[in-house]
N, C-alpha and C. Protein backbone atom coordinates (compact mmCIF):
# COMPACT_ATOMS: atom_id res chain seq x y z
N UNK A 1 0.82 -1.20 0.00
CA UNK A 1 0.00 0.00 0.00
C UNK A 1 0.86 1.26 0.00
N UNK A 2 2.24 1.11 1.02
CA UNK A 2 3.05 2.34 0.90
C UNK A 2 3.35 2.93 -0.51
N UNK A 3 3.74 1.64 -1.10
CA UNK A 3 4.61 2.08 -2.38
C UNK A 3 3.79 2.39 -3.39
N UNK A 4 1.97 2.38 -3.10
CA UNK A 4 0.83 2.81 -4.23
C UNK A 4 0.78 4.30 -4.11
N UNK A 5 1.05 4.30 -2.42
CA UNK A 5 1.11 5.94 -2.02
C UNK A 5 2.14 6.76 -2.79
N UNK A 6 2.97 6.03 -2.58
CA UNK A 6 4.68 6.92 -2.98
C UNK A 6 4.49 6.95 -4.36
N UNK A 7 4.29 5.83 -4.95
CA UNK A 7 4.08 5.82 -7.07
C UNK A 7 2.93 7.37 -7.19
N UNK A 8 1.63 6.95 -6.90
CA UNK A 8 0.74 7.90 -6.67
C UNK A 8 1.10 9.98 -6.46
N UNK A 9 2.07 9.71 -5.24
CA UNK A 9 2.31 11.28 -4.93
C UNK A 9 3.42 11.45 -5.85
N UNK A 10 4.48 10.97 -6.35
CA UNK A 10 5.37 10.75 -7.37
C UNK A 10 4.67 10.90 -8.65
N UNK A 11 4.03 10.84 -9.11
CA UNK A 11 3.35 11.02 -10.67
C UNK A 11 2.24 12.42 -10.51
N UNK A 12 1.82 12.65 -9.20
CA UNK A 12 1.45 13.94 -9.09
C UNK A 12 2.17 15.36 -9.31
N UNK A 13 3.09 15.13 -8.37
CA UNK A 13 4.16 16.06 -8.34
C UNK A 13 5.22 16.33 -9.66
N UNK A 14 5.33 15.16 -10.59
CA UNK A 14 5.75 15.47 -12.20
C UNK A 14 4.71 15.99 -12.43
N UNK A 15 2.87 15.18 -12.87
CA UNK A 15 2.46 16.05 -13.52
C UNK A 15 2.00 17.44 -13.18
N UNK A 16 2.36 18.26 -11.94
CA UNK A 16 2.10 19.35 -11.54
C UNK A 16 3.36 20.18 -12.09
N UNK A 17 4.48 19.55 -12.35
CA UNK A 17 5.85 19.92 -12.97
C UNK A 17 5.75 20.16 -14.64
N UNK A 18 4.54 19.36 -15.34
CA UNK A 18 4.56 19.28 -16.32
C UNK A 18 3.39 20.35 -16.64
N UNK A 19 2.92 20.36 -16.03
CA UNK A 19 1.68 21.36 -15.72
C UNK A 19 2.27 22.89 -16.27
N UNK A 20 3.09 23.24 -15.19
CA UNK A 20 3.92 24.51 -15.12
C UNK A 20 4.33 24.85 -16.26
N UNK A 21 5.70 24.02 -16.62
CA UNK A 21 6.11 24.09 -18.24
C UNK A 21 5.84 24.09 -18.90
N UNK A 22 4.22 23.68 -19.44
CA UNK A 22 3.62 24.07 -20.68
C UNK A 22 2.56 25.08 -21.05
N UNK A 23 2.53 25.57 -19.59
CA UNK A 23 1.82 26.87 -20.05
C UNK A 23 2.88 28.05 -20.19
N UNK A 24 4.22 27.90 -19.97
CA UNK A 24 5.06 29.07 -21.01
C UNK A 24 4.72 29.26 -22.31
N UNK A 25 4.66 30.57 -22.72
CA UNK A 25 5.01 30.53 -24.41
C UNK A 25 6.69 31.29 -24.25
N UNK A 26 7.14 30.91 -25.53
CA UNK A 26 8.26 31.40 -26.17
C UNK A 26 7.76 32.53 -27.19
N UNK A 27 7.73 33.69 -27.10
CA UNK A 27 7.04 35.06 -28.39
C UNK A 27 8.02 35.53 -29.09
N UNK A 28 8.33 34.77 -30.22
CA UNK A 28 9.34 35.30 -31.02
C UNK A 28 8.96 36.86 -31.79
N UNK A 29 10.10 37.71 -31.22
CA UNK A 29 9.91 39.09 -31.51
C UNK A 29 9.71 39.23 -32.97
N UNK A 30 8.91 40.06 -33.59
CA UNK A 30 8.54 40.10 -34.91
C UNK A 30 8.30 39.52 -35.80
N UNK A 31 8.11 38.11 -35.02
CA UNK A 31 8.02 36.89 -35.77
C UNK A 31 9.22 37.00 -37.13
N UNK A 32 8.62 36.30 -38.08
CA UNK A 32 9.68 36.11 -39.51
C UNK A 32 10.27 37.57 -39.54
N UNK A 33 9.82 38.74 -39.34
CA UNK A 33 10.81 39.60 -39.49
C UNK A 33 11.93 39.88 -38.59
N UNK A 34 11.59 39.61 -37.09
CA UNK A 34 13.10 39.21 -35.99
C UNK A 34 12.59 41.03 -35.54
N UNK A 35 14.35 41.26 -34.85
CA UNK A 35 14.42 42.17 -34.36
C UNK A 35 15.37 43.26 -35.27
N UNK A 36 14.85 44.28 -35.97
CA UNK A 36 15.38 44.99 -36.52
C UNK A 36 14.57 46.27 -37.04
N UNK A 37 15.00 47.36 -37.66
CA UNK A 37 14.14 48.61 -38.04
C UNK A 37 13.27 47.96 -38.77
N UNK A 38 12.05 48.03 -38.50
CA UNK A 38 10.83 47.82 -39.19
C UNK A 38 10.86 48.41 -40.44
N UNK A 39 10.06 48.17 -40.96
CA UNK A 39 8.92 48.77 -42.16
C UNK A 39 8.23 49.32 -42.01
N UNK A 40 7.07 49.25 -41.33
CA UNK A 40 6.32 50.15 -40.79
C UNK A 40 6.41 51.18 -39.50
N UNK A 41 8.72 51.36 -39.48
CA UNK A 41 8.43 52.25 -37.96
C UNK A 41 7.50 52.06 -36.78
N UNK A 42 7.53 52.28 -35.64
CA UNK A 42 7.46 51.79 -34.61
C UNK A 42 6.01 51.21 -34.21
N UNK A 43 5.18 51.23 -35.53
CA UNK A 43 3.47 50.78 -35.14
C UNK A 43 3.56 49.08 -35.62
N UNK A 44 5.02 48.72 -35.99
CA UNK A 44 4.79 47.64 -36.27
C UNK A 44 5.42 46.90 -35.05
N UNK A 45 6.13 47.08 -34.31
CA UNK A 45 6.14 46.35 -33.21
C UNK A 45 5.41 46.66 -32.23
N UNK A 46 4.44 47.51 -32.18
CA UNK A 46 3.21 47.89 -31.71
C UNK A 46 1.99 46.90 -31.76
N UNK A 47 1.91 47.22 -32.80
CA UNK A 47 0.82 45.90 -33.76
C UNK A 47 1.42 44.53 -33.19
N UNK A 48 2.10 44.54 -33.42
CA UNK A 48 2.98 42.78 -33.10
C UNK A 48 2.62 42.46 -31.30
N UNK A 49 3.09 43.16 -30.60
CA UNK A 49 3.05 42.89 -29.62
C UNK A 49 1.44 42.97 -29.29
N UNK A 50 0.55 43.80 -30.07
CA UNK A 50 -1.03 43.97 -29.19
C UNK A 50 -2.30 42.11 -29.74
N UNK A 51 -1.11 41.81 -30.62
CA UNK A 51 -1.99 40.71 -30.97
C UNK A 51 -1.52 39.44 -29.93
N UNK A 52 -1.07 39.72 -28.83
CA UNK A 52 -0.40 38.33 -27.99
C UNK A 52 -0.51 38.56 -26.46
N UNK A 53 -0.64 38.11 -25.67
CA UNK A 53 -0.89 38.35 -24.46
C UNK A 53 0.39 37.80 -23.79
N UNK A 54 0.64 38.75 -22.73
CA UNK A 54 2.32 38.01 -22.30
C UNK A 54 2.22 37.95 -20.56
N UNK A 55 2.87 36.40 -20.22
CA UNK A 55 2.14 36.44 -18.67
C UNK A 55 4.02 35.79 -18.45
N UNK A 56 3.89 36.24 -16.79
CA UNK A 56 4.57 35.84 -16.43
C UNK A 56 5.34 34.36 -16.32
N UNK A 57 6.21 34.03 -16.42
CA UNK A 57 6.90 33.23 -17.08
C UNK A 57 6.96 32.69 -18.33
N UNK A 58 7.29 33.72 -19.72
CA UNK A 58 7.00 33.71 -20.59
C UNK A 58 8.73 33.73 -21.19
N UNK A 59 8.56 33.77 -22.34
CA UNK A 59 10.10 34.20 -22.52
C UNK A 59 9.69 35.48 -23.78
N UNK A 60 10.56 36.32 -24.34
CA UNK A 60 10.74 36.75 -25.59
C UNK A 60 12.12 36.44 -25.99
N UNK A 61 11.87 36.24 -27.62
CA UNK A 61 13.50 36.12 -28.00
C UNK A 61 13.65 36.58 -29.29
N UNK A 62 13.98 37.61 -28.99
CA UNK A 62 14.94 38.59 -29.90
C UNK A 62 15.83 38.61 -30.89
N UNK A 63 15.53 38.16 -32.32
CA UNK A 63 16.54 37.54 -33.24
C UNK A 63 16.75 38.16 -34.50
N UNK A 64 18.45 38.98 -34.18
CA UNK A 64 18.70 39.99 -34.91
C UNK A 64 20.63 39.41 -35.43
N UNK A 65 20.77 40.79 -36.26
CA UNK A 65 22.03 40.12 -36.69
C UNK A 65 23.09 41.01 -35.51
N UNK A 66 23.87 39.98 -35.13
CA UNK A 66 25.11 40.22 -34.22
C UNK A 66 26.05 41.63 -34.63
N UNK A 67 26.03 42.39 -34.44
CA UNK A 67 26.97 43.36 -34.46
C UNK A 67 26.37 44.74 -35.51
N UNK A 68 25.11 44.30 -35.91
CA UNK A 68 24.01 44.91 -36.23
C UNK A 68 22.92 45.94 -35.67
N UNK A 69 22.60 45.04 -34.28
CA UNK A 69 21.73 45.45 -33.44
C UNK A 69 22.07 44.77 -31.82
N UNK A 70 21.11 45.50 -31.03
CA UNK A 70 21.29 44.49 -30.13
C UNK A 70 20.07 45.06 -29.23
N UNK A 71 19.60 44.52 -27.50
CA UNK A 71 18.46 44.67 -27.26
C UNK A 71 18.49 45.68 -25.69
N UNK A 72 18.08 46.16 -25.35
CA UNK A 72 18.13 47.00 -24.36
C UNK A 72 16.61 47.29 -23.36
N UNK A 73 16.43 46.78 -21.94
CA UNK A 73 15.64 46.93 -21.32
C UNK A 73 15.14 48.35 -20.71
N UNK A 74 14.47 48.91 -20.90
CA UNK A 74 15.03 50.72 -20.61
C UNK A 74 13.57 50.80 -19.85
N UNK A 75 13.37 51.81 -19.27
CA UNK A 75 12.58 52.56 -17.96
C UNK A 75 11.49 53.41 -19.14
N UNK A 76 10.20 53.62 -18.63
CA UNK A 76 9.43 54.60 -19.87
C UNK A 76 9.74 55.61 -20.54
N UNK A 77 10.52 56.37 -19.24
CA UNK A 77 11.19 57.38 -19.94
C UNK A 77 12.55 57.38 -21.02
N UNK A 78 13.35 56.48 -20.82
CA UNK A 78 14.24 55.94 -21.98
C UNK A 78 12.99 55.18 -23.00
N UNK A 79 12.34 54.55 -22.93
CA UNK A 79 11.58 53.89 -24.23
C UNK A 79 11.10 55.21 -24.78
N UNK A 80 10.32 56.26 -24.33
CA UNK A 80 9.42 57.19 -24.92
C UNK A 80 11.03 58.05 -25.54
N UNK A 81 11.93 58.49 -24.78
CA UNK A 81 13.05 59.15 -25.52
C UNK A 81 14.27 58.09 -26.62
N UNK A 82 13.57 57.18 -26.62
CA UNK A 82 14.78 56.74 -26.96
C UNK A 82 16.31 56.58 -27.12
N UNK A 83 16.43 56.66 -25.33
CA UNK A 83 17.54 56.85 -24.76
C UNK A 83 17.89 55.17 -23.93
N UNK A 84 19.31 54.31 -24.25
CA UNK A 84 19.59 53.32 -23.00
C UNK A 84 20.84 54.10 -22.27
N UNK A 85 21.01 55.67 -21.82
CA UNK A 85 21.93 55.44 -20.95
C UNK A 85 22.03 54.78 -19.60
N UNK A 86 20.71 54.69 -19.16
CA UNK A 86 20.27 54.07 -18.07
C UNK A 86 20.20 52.72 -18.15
N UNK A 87 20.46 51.29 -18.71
CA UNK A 87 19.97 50.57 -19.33
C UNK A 87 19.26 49.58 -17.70
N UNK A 88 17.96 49.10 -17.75
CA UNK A 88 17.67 47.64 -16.74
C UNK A 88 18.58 46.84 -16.64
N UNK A 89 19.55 46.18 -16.81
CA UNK A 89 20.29 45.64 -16.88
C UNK A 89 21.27 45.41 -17.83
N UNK A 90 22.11 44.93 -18.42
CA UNK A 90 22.94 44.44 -19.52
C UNK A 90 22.72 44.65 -21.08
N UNK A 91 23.05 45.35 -22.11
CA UNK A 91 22.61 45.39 -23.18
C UNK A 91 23.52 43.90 -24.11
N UNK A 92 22.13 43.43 -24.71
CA UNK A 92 22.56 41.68 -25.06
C UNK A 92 23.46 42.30 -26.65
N UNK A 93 24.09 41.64 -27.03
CA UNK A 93 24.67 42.14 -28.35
C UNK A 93 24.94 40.87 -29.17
N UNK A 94 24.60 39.56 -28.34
CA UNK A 94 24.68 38.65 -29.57
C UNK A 94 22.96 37.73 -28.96
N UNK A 95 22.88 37.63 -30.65
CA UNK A 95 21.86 36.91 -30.84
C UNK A 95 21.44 35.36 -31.18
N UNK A 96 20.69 34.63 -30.86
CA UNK A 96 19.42 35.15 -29.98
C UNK A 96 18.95 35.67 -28.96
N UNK A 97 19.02 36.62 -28.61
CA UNK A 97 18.56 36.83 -26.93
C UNK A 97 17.34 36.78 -26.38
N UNK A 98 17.49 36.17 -25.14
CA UNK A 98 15.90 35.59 -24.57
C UNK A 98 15.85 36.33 -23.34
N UNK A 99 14.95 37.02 -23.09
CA UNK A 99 14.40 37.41 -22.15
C UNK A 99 13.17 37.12 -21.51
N UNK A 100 13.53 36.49 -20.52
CA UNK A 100 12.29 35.85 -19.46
C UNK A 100 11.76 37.07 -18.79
N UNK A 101 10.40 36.34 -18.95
CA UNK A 101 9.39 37.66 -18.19
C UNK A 101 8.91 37.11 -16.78
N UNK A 102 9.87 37.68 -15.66
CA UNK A 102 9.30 37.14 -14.26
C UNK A 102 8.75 38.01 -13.37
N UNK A 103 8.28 39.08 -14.08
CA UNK A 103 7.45 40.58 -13.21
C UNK A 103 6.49 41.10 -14.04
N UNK A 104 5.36 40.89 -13.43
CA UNK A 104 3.98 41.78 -14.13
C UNK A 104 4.11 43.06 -14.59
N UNK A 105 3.56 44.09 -15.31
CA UNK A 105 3.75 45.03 -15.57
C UNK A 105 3.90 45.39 -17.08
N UNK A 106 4.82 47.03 -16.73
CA UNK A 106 5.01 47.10 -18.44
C UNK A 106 6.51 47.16 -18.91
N UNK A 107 6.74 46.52 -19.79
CA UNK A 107 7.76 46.10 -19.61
C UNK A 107 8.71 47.17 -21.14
N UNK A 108 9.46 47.43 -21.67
CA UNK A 108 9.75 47.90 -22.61
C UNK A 108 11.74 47.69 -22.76
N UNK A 109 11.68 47.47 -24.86
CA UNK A 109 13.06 47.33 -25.35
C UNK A 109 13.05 48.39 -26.16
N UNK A 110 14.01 47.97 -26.32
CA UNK A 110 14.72 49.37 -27.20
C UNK A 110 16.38 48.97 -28.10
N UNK A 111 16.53 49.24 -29.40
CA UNK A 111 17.65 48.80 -29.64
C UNK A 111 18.81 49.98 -29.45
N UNK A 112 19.83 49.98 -28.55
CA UNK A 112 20.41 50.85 -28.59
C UNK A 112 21.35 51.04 -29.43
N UNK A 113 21.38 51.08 -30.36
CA UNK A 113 22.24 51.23 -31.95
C UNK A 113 21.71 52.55 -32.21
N UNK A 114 22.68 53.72 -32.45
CA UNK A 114 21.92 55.27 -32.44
C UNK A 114 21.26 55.14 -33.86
N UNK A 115 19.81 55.86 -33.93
CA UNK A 115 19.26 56.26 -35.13
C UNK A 115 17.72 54.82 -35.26
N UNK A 116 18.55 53.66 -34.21
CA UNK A 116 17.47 52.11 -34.74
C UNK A 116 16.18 52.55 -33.70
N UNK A 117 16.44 53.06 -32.57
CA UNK A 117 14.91 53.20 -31.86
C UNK A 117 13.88 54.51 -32.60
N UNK A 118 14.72 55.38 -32.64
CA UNK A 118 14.20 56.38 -33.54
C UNK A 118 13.33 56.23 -35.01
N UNK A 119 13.64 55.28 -35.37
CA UNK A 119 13.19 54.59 -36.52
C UNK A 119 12.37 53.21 -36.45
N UNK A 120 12.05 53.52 -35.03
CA UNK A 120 10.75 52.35 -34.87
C UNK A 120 11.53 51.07 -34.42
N UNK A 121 12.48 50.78 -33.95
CA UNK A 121 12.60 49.29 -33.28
C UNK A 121 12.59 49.57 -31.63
N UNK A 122 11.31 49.67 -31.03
CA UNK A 122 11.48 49.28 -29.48
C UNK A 122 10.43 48.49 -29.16
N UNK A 123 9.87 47.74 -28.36
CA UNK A 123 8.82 47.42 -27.94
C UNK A 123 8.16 47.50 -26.68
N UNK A 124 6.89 47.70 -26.13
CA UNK A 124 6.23 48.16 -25.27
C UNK A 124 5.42 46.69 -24.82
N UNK A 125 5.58 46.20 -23.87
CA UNK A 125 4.31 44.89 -23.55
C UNK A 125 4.14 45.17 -21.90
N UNK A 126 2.66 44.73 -21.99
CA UNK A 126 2.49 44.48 -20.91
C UNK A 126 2.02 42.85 -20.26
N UNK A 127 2.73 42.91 -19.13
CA UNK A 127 3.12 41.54 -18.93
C UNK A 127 1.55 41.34 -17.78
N UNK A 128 0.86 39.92 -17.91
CA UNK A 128 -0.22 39.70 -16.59
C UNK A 128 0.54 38.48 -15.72
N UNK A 129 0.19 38.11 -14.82
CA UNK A 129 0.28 36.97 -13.99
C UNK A 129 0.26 35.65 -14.57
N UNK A 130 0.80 34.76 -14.64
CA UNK A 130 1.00 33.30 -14.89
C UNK A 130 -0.51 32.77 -15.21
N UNK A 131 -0.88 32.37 -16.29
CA UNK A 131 -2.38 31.71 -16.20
C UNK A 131 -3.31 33.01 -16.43
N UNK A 132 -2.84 33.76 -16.25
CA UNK A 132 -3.90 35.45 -16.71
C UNK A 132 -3.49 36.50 -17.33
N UNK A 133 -2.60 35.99 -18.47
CA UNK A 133 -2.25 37.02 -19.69
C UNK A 133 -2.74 38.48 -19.62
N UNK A 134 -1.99 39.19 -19.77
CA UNK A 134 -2.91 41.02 -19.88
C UNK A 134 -2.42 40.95 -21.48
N UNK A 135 -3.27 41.55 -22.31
CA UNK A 135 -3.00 41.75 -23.36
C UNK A 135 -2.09 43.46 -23.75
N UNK A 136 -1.08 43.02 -24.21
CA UNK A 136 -0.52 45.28 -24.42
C UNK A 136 -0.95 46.15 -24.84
N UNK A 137 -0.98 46.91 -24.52
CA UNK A 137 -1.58 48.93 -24.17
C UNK A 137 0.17 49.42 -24.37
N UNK A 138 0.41 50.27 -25.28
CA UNK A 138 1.08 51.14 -25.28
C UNK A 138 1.46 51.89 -24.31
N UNK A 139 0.39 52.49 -23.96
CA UNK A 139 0.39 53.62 -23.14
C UNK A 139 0.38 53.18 -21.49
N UNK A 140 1.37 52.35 -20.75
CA UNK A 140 1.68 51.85 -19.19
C UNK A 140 2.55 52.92 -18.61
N UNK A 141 2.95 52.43 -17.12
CA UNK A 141 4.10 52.33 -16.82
C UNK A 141 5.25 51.11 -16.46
N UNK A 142 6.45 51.85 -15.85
CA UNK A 142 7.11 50.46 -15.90
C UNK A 142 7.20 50.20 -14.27
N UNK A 143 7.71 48.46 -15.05
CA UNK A 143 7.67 48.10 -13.49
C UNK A 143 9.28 47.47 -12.99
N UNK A 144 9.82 47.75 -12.01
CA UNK A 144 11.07 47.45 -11.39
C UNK A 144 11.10 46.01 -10.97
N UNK A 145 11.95 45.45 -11.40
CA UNK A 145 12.65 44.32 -11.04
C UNK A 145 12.82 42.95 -11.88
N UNK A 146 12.19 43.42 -13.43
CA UNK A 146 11.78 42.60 -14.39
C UNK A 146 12.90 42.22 -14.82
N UNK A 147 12.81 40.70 -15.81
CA UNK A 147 14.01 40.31 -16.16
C UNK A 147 14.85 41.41 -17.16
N UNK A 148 15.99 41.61 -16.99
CA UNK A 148 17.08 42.18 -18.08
C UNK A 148 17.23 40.75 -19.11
N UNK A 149 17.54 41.26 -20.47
CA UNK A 149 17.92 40.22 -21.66
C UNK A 149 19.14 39.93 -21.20
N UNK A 150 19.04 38.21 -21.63
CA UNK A 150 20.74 37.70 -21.71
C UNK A 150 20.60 36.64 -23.46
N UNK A 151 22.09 36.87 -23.91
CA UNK A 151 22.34 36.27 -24.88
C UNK A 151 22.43 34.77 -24.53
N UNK A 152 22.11 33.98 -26.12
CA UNK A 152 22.03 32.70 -25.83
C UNK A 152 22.50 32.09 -27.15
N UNK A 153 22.75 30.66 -26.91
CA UNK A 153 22.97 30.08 -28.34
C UNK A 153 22.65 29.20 -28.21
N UNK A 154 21.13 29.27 -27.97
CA UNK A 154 19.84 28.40 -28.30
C UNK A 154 19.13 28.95 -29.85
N UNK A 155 19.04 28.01 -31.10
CA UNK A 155 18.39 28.33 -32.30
C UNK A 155 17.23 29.03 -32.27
N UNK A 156 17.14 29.85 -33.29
CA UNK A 156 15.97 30.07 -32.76
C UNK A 156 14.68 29.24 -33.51
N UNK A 157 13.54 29.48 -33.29
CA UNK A 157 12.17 28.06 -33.57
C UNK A 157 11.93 29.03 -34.86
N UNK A 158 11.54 28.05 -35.61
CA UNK A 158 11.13 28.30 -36.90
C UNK A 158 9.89 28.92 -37.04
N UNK A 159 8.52 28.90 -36.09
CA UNK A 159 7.62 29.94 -35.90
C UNK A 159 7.92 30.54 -35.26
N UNK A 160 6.53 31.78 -35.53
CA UNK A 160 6.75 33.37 -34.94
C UNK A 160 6.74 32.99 -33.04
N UNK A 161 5.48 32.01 -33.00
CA UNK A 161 5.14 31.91 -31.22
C UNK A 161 5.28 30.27 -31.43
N UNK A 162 5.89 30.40 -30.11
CA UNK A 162 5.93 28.54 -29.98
C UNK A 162 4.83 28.52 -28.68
N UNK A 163 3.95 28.39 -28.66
CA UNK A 163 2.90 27.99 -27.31
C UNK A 163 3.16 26.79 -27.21
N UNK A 164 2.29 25.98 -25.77
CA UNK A 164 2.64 25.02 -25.90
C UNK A 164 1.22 24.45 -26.53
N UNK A 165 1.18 22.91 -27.11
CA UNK A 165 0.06 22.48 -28.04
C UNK A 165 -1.01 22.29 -27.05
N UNK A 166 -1.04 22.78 -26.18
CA UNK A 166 -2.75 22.50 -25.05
C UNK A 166 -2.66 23.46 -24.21
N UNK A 167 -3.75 24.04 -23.78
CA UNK A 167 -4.21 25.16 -23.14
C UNK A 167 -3.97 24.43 -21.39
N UNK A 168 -3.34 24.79 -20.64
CA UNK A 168 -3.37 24.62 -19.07
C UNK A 168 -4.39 24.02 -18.89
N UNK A 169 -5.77 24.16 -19.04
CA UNK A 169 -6.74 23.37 -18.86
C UNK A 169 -7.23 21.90 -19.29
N UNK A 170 -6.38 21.97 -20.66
CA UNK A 170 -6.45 20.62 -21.43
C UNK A 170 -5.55 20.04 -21.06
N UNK A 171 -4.00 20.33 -20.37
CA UNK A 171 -3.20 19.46 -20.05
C UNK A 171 -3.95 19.31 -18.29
N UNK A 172 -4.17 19.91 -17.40
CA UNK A 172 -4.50 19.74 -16.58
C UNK A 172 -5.40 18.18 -16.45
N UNK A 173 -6.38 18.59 -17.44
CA UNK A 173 -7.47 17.61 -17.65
C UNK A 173 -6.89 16.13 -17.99
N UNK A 174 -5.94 15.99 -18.90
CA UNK A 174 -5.38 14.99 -19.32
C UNK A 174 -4.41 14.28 -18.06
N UNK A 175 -3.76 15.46 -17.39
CA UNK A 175 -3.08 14.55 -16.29
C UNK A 175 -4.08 13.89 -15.48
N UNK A 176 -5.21 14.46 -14.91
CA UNK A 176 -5.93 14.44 -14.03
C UNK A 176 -6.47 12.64 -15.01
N UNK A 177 -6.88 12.32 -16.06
CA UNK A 177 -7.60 11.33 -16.87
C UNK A 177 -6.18 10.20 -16.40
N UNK A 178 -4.73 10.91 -16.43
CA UNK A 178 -3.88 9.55 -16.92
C UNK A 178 -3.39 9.13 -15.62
N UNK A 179 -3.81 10.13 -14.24
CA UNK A 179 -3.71 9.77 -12.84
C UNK A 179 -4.66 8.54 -12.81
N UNK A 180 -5.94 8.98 -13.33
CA UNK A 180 -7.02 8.17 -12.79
C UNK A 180 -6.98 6.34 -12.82
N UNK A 181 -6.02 6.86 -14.45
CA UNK A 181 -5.74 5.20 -14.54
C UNK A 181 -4.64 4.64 -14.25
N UNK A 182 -3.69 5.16 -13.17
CA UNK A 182 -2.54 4.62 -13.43
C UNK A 182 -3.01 4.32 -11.66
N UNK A 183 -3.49 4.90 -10.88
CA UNK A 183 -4.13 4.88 -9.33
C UNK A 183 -4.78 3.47 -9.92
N UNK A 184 -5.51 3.40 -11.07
CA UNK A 184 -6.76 2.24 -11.04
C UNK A 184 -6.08 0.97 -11.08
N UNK A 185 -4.71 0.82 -12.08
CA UNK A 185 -4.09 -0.42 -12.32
C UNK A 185 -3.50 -0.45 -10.67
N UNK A 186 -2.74 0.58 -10.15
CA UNK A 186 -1.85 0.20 -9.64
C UNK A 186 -2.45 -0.78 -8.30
């Protein structure tokens, strides 16, 4: 009986592990176009970002050419001036860079390459709580203590958003179905 207990709380505790990890998305910045001066100046990473909802523990990843561009976390007032002397943390300069979103709020980039924010490459999101997406508004403030970008040399995914293939509720549901029978054999 012990060891039905122990199998039992053991397959809970993964699928509560598995639970977690698939309600991240990965939001690839500009999708197929990456991170660089737009086309449409700064309403297109506007546009981009208002069609996606971004919740905490999310990632963005930023995929531009190395020595080209690079990504910069900046305060409202650096995003609205398009200034990183201040930068949130570290300005990433090789790409891909991923930035995890572990603070609600509004969050904003900026490429600090002189002339690239000015010409429309920054972005504005606002981030909701884990499981309760806020969708982005331009017009926030920011919030202190959010992740800074770090470089990586992880590929980047061949779509624009990698979600994961089931909604929290559908994987929930499914663990909860493959508990039921694995409690029933055991």
């Amino acid at each position: 009986m012990a060891s039905r207990t122990n199998l039992i709380g053991a397959a809970l505790f993964l699928a509560a592990l598995f639970h977690l990890s698939a309600a991240a998305t990965t939001h690839v910045v500009g999708d197929g176009t990456g991170w660089r001066i737009p086309n449409g100046g700064a309403q297109f990473y506007t546009s981009w970002a208002s069609s996606r909802s971004f919740a905490v523990g999310d990632t963005l990843l930023f995929n531009f050419i190395n020595g080209a561009h690079d990504v910069a976390k900046v305060s409202k007032a650096g995003f609205d001036s398009c200034a990183a002397a201040n930068p949130m943390g570290p300005i990433v300069t090789n790409s891909p860079a991923r930035v995890s979103l572990n603070a609600t709020g509004n969050h904003y980039f900026i490429c600090a390459v002189p002339g690239h924010c000015d010409a429309g490459q920054k972005l504005s999101i606002v981030v909701g709580s884990a499981g309760t997406a806020t969708p982005t508004s331009p017009n926030s403030s920011p919030v202190p203590g959010a992740g800074a970008p770090t470089g990586s040399t992880v590929p980047p995914p061949s779509s624009g958003e990698t979600p994961s293939s089931a909604s929290p509720l559908a994987v929930g549901l499914g663990v909860t179905a493959f508990m039921s029978i694995v409690s029933f054999f055991v």
